[in-house]
PDB file of N, CA and C in Angstrom:
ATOM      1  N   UNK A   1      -0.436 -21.376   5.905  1.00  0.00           N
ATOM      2  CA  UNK A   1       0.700 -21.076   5.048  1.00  0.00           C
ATOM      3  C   UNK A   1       1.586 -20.052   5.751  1.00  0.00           C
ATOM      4  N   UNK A   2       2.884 -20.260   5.929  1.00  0.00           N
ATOM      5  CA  UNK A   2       3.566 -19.308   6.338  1.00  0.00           C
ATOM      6  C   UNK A   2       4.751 -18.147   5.342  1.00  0.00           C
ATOM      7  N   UNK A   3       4.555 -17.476   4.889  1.00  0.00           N
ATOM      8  CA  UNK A   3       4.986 -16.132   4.606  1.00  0.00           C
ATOM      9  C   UNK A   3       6.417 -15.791   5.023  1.00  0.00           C
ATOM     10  N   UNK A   4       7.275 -15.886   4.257  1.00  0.00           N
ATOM     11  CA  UNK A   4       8.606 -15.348   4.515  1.00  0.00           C
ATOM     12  C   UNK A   4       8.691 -14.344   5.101  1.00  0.00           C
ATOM     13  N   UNK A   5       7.528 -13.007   5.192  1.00  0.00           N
ATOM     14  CA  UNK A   5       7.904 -11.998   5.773  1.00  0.00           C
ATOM     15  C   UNK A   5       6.995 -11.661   7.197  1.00  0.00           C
ATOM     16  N   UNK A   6       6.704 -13.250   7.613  1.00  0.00           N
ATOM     17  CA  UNK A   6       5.495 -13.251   8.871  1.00  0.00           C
ATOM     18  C   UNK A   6       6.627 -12.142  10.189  1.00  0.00           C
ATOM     19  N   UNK A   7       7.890 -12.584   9.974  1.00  0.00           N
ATOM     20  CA  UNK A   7       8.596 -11.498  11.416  1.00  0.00           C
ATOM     21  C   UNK A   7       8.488  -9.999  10.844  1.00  0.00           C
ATOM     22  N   UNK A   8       7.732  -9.721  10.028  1.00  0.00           N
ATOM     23  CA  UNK A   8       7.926  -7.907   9.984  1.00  0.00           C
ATOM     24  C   UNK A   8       6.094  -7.754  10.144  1.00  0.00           C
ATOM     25  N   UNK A   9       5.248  -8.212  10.875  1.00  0.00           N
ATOM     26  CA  UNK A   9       4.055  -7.742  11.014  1.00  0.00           C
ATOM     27  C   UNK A   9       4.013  -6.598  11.818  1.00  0.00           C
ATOM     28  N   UNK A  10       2.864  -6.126  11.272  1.00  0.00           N
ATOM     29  CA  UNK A  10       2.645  -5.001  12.021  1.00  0.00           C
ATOM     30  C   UNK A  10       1.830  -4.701  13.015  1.00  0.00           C
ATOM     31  N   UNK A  11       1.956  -4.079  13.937  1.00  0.00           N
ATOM     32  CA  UNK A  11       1.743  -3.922  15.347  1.00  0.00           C
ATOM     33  C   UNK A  11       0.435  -3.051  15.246  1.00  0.00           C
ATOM     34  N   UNK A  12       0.095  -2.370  14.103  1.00  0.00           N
ATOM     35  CA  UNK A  12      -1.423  -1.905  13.931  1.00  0.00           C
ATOM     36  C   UNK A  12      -2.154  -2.584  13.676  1.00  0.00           C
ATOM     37  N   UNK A  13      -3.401  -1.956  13.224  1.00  0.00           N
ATOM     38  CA  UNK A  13      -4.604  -2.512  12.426  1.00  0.00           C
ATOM     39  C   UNK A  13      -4.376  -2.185  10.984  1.00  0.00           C
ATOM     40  N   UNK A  14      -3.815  -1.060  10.818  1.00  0.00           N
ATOM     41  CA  UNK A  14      -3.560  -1.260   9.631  1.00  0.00           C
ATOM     42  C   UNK A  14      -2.192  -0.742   8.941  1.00  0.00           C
ATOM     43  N   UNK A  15      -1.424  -0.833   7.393  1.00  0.00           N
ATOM     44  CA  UNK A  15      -0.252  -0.533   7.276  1.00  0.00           C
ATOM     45  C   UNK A  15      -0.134   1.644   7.522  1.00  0.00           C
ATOM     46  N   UNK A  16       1.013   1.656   8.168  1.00  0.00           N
ATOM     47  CA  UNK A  16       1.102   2.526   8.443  1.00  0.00           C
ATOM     48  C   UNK A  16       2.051   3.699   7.089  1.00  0.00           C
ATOM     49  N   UNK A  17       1.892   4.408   6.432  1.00  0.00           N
ATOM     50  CA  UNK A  17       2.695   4.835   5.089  1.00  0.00           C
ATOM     51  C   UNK A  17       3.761   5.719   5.345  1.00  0.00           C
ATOM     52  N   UNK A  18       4.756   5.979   4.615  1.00  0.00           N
ATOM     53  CA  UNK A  18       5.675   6.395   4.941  1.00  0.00           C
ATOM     54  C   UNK A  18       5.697   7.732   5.014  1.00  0.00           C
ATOM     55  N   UNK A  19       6.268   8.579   5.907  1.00  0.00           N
ATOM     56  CA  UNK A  19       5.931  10.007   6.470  1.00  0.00           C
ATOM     57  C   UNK A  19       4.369  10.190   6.488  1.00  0.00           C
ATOM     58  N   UNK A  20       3.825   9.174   7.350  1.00  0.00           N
ATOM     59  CA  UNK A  20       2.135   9.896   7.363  1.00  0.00           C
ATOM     60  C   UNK A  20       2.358  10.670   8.593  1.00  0.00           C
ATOM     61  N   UNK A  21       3.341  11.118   9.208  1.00  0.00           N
ATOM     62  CA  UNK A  21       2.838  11.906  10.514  1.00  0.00           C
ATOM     63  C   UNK A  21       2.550  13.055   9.987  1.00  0.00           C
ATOM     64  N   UNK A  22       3.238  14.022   8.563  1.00  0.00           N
ATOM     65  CA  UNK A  22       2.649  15.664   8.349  1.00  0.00           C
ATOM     66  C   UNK A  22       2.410  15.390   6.805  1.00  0.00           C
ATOM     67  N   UNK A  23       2.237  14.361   6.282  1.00  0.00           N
ATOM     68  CA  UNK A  23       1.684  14.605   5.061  1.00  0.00           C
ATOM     69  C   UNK A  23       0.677  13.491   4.667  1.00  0.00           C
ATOM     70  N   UNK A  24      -0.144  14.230   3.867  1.00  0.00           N
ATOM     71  CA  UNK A  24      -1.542  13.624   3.664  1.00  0.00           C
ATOM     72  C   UNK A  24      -1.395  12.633   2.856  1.00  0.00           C
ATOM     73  N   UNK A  25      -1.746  11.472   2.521  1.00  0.00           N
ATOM     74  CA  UNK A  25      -1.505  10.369   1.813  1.00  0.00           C
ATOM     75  C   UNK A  25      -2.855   9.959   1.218  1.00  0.00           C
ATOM     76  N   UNK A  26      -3.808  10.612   0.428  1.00  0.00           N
ATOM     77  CA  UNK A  26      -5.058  10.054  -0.377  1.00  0.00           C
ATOM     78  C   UNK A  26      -4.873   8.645  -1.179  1.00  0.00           C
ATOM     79  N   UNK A  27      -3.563   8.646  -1.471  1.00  0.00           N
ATOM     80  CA  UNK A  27      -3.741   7.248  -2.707  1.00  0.00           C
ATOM     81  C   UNK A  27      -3.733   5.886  -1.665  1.00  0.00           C
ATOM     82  N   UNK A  28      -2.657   5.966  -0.340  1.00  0.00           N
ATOM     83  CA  UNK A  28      -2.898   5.176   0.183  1.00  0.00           C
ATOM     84  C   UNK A  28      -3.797   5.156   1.382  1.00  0.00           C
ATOM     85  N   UNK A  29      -4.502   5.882   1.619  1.00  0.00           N
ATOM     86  CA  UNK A  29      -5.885   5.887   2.855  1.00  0.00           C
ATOM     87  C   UNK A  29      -6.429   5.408   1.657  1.00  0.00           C
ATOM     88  N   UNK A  30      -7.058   5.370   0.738  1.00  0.00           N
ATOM     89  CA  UNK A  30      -7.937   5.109  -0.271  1.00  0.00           C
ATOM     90  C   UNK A  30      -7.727   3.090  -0.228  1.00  0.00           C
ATOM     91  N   UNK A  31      -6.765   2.785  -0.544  1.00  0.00           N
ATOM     92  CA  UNK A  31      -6.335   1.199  -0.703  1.00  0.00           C
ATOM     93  C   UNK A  31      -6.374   0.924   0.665  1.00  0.00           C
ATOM     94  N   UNK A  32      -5.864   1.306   1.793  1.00  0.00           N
ATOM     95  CA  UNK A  32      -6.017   1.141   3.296  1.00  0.00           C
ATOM     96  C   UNK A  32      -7.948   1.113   3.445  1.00  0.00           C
ATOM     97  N   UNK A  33      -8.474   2.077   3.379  1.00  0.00           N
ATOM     98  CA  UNK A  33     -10.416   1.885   3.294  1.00  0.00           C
ATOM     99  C   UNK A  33     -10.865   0.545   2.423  1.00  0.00           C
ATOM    100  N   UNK A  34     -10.140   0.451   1.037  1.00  0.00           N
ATOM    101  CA  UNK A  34     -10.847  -0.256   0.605  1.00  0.00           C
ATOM    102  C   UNK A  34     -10.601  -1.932   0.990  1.00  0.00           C
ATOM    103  N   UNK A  35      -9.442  -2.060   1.674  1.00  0.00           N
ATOM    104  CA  UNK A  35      -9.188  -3.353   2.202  1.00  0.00           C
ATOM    105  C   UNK A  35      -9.836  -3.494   3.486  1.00  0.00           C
ATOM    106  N   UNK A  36     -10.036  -2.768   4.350  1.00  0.00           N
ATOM    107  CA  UNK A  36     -10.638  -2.494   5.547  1.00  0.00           C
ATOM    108  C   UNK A  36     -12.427  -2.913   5.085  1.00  0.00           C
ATOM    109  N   UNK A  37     -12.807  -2.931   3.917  1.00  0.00           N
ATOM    110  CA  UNK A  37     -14.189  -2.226   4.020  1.00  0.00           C
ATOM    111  C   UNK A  37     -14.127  -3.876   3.316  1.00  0.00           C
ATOM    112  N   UNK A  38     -13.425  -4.512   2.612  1.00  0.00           N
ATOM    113  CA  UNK A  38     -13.719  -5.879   1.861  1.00  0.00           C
ATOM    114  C   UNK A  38     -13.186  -6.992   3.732  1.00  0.00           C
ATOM    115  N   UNK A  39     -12.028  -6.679   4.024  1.00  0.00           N
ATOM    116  CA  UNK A  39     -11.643  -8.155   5.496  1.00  0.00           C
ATOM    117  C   UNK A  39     -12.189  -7.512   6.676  1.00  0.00           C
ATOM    118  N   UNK A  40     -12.738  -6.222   6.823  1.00  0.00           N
ATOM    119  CA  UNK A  40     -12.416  -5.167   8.277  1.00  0.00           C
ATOM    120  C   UNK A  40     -11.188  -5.371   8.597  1.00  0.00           C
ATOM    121  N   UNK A  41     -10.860  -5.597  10.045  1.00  0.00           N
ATOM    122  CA  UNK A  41      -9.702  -5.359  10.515  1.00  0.00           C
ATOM    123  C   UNK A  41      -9.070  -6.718  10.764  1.00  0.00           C
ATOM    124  N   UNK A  42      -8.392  -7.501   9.836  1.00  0.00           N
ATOM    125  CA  UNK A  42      -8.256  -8.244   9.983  1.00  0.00           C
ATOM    126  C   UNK A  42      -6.741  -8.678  10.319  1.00  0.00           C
ATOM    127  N   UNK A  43      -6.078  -9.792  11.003  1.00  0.00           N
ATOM    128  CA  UNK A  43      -4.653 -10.154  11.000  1.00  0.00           C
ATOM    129  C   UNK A  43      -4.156 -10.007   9.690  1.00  0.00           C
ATOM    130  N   UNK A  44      -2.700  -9.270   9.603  1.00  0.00           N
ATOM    131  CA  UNK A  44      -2.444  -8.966   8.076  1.00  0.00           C
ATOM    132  C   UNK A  44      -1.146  -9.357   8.458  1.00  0.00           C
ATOM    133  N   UNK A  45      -0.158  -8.740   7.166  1.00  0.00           N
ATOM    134  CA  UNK A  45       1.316  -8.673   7.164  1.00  0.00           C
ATOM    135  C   UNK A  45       1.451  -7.699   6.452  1.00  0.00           C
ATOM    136  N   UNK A  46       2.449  -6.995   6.905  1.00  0.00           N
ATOM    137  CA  UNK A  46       3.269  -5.276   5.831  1.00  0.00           C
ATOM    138  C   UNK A  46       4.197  -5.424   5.969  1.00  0.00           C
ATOM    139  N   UNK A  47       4.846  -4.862   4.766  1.00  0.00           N
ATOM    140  CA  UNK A  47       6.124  -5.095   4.764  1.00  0.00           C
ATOM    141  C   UNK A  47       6.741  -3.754   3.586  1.00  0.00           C
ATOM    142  N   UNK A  48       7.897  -3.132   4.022  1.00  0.00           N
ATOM    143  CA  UNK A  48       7.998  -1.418   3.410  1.00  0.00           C
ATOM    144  C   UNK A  48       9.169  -2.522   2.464  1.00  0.00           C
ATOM    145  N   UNK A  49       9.072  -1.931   1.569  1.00  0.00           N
ATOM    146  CA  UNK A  49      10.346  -1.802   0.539  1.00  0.00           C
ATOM    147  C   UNK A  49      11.495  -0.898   0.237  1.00  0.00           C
ATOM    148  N   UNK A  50      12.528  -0.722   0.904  1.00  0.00           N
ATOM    149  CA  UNK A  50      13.092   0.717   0.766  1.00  0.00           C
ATOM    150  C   UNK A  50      13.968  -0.080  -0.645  1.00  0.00           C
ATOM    151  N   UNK A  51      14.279   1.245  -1.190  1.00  0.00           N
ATOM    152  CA  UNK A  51      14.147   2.612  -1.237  1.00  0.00           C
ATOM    153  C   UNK A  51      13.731   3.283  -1.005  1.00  0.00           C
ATOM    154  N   UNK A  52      12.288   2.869  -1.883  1.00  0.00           N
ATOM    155  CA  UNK A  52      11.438   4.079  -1.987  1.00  0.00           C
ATOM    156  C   UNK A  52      11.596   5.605  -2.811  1.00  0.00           C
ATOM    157  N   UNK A  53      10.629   5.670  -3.278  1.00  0.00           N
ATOM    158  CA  UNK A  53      10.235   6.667  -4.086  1.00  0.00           C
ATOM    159  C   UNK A  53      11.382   7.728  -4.779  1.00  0.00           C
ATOM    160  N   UNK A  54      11.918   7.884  -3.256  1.00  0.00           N
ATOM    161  CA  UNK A  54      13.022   8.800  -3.142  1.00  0.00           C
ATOM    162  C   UNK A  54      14.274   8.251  -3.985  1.00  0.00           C
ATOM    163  N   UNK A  55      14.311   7.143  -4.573  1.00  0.00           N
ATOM    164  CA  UNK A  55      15.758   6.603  -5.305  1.00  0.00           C
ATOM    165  C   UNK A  55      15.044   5.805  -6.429  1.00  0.00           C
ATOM    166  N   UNK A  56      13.929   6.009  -6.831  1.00  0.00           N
ATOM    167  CA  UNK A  56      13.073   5.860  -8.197  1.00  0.00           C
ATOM    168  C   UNK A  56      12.316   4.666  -7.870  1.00  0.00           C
ATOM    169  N   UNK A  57      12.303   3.829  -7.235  1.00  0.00           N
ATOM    170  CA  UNK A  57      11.431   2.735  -7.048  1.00  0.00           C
ATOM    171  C   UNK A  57      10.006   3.108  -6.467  1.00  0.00           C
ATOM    172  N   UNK A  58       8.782   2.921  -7.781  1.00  0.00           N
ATOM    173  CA  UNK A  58       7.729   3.188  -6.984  1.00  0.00           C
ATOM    174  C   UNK A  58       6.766   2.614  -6.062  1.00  0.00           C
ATOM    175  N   UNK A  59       7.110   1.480  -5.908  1.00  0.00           N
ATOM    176  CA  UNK A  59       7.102   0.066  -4.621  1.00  0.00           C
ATOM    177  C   UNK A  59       7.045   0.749  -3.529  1.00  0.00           C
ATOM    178  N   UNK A  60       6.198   0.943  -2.491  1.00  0.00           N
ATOM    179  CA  UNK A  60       6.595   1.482  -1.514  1.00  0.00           C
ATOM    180  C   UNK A  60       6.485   0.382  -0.396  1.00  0.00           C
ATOM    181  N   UNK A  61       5.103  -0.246  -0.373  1.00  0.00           N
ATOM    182  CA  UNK A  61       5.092  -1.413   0.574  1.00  0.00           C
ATOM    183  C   UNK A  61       4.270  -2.498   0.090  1.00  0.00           C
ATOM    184  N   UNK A  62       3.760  -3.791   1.180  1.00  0.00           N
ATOM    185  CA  UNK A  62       2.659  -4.986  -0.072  1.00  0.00           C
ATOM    186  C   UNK A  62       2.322  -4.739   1.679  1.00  0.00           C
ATOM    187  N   UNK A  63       0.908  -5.387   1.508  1.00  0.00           N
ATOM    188  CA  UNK A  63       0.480  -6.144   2.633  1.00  0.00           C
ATOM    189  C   UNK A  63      -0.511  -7.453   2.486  1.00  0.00           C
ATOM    190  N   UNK A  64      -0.534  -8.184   3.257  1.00  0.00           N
ATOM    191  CA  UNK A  64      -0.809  -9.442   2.718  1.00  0.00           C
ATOM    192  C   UNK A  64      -2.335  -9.776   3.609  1.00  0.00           C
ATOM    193  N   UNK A  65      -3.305 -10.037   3.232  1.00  0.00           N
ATOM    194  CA  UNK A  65      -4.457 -10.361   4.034  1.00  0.00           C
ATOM    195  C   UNK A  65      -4.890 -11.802   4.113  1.00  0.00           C
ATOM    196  N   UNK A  66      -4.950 -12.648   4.941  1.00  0.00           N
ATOM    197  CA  UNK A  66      -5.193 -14.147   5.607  1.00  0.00           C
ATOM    198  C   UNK A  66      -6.729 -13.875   5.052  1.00  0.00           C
ATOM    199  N   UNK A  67      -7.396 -14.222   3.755  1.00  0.00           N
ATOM    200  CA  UNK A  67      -8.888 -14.284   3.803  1.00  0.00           C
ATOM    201  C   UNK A  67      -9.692 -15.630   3.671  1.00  0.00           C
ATOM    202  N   UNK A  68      -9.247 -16.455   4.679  1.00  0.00           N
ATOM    203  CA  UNK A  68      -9.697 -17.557   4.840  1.00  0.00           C
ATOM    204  C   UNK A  68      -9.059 -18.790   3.651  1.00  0.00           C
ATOM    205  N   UNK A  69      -9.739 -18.411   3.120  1.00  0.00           N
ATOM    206  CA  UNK A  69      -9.580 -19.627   1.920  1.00  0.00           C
ATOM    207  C   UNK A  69      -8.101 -18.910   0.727  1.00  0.00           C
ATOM    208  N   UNK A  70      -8.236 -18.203   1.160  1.00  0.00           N
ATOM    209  CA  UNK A  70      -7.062 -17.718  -0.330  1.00  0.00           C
ATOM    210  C   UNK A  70      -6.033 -16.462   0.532  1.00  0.00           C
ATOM    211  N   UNK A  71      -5.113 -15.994   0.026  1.00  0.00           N
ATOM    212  CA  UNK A  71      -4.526 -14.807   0.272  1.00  0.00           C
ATOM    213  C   UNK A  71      -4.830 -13.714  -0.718  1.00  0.00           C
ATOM    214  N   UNK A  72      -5.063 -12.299   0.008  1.00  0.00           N
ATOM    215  CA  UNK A  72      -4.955 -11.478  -0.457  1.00  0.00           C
ATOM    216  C   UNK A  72      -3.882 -10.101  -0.356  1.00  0.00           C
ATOM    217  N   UNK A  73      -3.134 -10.018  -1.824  1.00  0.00           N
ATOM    218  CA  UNK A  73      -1.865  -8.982  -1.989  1.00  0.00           C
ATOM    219  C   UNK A  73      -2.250  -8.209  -2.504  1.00  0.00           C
ATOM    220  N   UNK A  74      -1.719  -6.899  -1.139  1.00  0.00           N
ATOM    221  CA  UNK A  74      -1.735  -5.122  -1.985  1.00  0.00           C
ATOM    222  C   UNK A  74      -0.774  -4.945  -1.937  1.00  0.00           C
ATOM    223  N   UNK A  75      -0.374  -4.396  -3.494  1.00  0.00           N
ATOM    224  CA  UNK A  75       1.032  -3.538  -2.988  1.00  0.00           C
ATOM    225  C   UNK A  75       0.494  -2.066  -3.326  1.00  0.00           C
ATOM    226  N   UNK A  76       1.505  -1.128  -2.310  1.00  0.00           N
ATOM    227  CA  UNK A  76       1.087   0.194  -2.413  1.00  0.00           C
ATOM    228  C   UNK A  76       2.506   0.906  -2.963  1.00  0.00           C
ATOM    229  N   UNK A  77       2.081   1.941  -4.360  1.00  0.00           N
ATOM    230  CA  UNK A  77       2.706   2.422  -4.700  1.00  0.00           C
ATOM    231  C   UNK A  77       2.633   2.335  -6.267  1.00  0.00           C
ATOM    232  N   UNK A  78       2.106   1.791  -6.731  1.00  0.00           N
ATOM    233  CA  UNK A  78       2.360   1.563  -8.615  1.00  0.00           C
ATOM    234  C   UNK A  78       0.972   2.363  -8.750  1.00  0.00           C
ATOM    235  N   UNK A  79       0.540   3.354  -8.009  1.00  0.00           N
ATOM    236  CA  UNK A  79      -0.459   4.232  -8.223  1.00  0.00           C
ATOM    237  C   UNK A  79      -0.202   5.128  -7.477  1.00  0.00           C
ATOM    238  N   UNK A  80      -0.484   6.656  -7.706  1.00  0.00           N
ATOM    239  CA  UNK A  80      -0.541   7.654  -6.969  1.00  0.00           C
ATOM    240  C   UNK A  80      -0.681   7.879  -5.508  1.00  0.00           C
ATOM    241  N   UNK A  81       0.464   7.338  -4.501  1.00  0.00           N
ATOM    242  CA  UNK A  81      -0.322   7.250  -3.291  1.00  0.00           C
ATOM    243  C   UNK A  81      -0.507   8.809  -2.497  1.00  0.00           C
ATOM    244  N   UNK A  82       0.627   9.677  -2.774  1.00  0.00           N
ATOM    245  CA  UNK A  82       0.574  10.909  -1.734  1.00  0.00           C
ATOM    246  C   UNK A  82       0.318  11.945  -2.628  1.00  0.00           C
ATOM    247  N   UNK A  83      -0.237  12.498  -4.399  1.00  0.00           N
ATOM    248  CA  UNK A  83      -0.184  13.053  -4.292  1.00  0.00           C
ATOM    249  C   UNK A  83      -0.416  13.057  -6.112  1.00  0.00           C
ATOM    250  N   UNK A  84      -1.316  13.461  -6.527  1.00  0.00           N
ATOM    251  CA  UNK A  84      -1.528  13.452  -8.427  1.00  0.00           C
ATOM    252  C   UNK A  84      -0.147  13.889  -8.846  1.00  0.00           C
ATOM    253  N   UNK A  85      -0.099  13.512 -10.062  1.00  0.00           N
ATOM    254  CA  UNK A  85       1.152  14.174 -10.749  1.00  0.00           C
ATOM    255  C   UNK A  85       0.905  14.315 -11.871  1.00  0.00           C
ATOM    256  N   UNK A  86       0.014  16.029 -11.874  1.00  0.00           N
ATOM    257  CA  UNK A  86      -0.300  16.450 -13.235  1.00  0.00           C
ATOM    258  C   UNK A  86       0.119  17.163 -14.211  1.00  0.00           C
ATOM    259  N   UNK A  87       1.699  17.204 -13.899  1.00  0.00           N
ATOM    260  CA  UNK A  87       2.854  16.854 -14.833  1.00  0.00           C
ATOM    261  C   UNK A  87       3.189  15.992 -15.871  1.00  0.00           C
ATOM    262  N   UNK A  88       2.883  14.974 -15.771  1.00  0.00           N
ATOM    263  CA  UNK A  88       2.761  13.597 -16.178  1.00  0.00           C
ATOM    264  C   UNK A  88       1.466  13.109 -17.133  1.00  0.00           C
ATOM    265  N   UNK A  89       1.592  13.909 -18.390  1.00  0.00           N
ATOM    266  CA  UNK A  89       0.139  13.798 -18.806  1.00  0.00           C
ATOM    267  C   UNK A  89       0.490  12.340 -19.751  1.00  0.00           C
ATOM    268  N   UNK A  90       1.400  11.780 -19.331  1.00  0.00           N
ATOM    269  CA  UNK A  90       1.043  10.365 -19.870  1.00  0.00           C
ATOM    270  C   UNK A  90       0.597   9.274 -19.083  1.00  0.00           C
ATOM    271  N   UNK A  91       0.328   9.295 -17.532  1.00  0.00           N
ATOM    272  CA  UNK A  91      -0.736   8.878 -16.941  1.00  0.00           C
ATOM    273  C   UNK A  91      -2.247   9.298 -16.281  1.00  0.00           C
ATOM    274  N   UNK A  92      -2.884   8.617 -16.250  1.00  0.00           N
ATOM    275  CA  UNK A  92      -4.631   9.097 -15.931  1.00  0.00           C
ATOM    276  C   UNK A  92      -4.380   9.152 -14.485  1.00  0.00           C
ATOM    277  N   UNK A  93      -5.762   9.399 -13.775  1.00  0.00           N
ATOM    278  CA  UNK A  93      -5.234   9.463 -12.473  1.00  0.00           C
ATOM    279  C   UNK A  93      -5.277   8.096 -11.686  1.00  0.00           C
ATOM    280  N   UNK A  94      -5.660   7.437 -12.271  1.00  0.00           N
ATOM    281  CA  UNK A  94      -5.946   6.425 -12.112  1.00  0.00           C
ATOM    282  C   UNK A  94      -4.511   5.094 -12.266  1.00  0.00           C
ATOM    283  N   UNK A  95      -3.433   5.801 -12.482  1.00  0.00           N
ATOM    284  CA  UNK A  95      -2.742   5.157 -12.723  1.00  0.00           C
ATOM    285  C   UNK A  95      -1.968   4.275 -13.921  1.00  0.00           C
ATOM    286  N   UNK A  96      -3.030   4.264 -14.894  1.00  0.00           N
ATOM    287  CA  UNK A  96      -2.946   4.103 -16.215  1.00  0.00           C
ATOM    288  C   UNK A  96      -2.753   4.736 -17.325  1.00  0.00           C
ATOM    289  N   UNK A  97      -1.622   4.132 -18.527  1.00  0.00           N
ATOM    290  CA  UNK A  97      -1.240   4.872 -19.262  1.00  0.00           C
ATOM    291  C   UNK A  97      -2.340   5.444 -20.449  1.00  0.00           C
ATOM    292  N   UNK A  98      -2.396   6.921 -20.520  1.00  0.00           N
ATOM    293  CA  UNK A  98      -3.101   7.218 -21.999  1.00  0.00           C
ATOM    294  C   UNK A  98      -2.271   6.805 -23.096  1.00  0.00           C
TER     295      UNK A  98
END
């Protein structure tokens, strides 16, 4: 099956997040491990969504995993990726509304 967004692959092993060079990113190393730990390192596709965060869209990127028989889609961002926001006591940390 070919993927409309097969020309934006990425040149890693895995998706790389936005400003990870000085800031720590737990929500997405967390979804990055847990896809790693279900395909290992497998041929993928990423693909960033701008805006981004910064102009209210909390979409930040999807990546797409070839798992033989089916595809598998993450998107990163409709959960806490860089950082709790315990401001916000109308979500858990988990991402879900109380």
């Amino acid at each position: 099956m070919r993927l409309p967004w097969n020309r934006h692959r990425s040149a890693s092993a895995e998706p790389v997040p936005p400003e990870a060079t000085e800031e720590h990113v737990p929500g997405w190393d967390a979804i990055t491990a847990a896809m790693l730990a279900l395909h290992g390192a497998p041929e993928k596709r990423h693909v960033a969504f701008p805006p981004g965060v910064a102009f209210g869209s909390p979409l930040q990127g999807a990546s797409v995993f070839d798992a033989g028989d089916h595809w598998h889609y993450v998107s990163y961002g409709l959960s806490e990726l860089f950082a709790p926001a315990p401001d916000d006591t109308r979500t858990s940390q988990d991402g879900a509304s109380s």
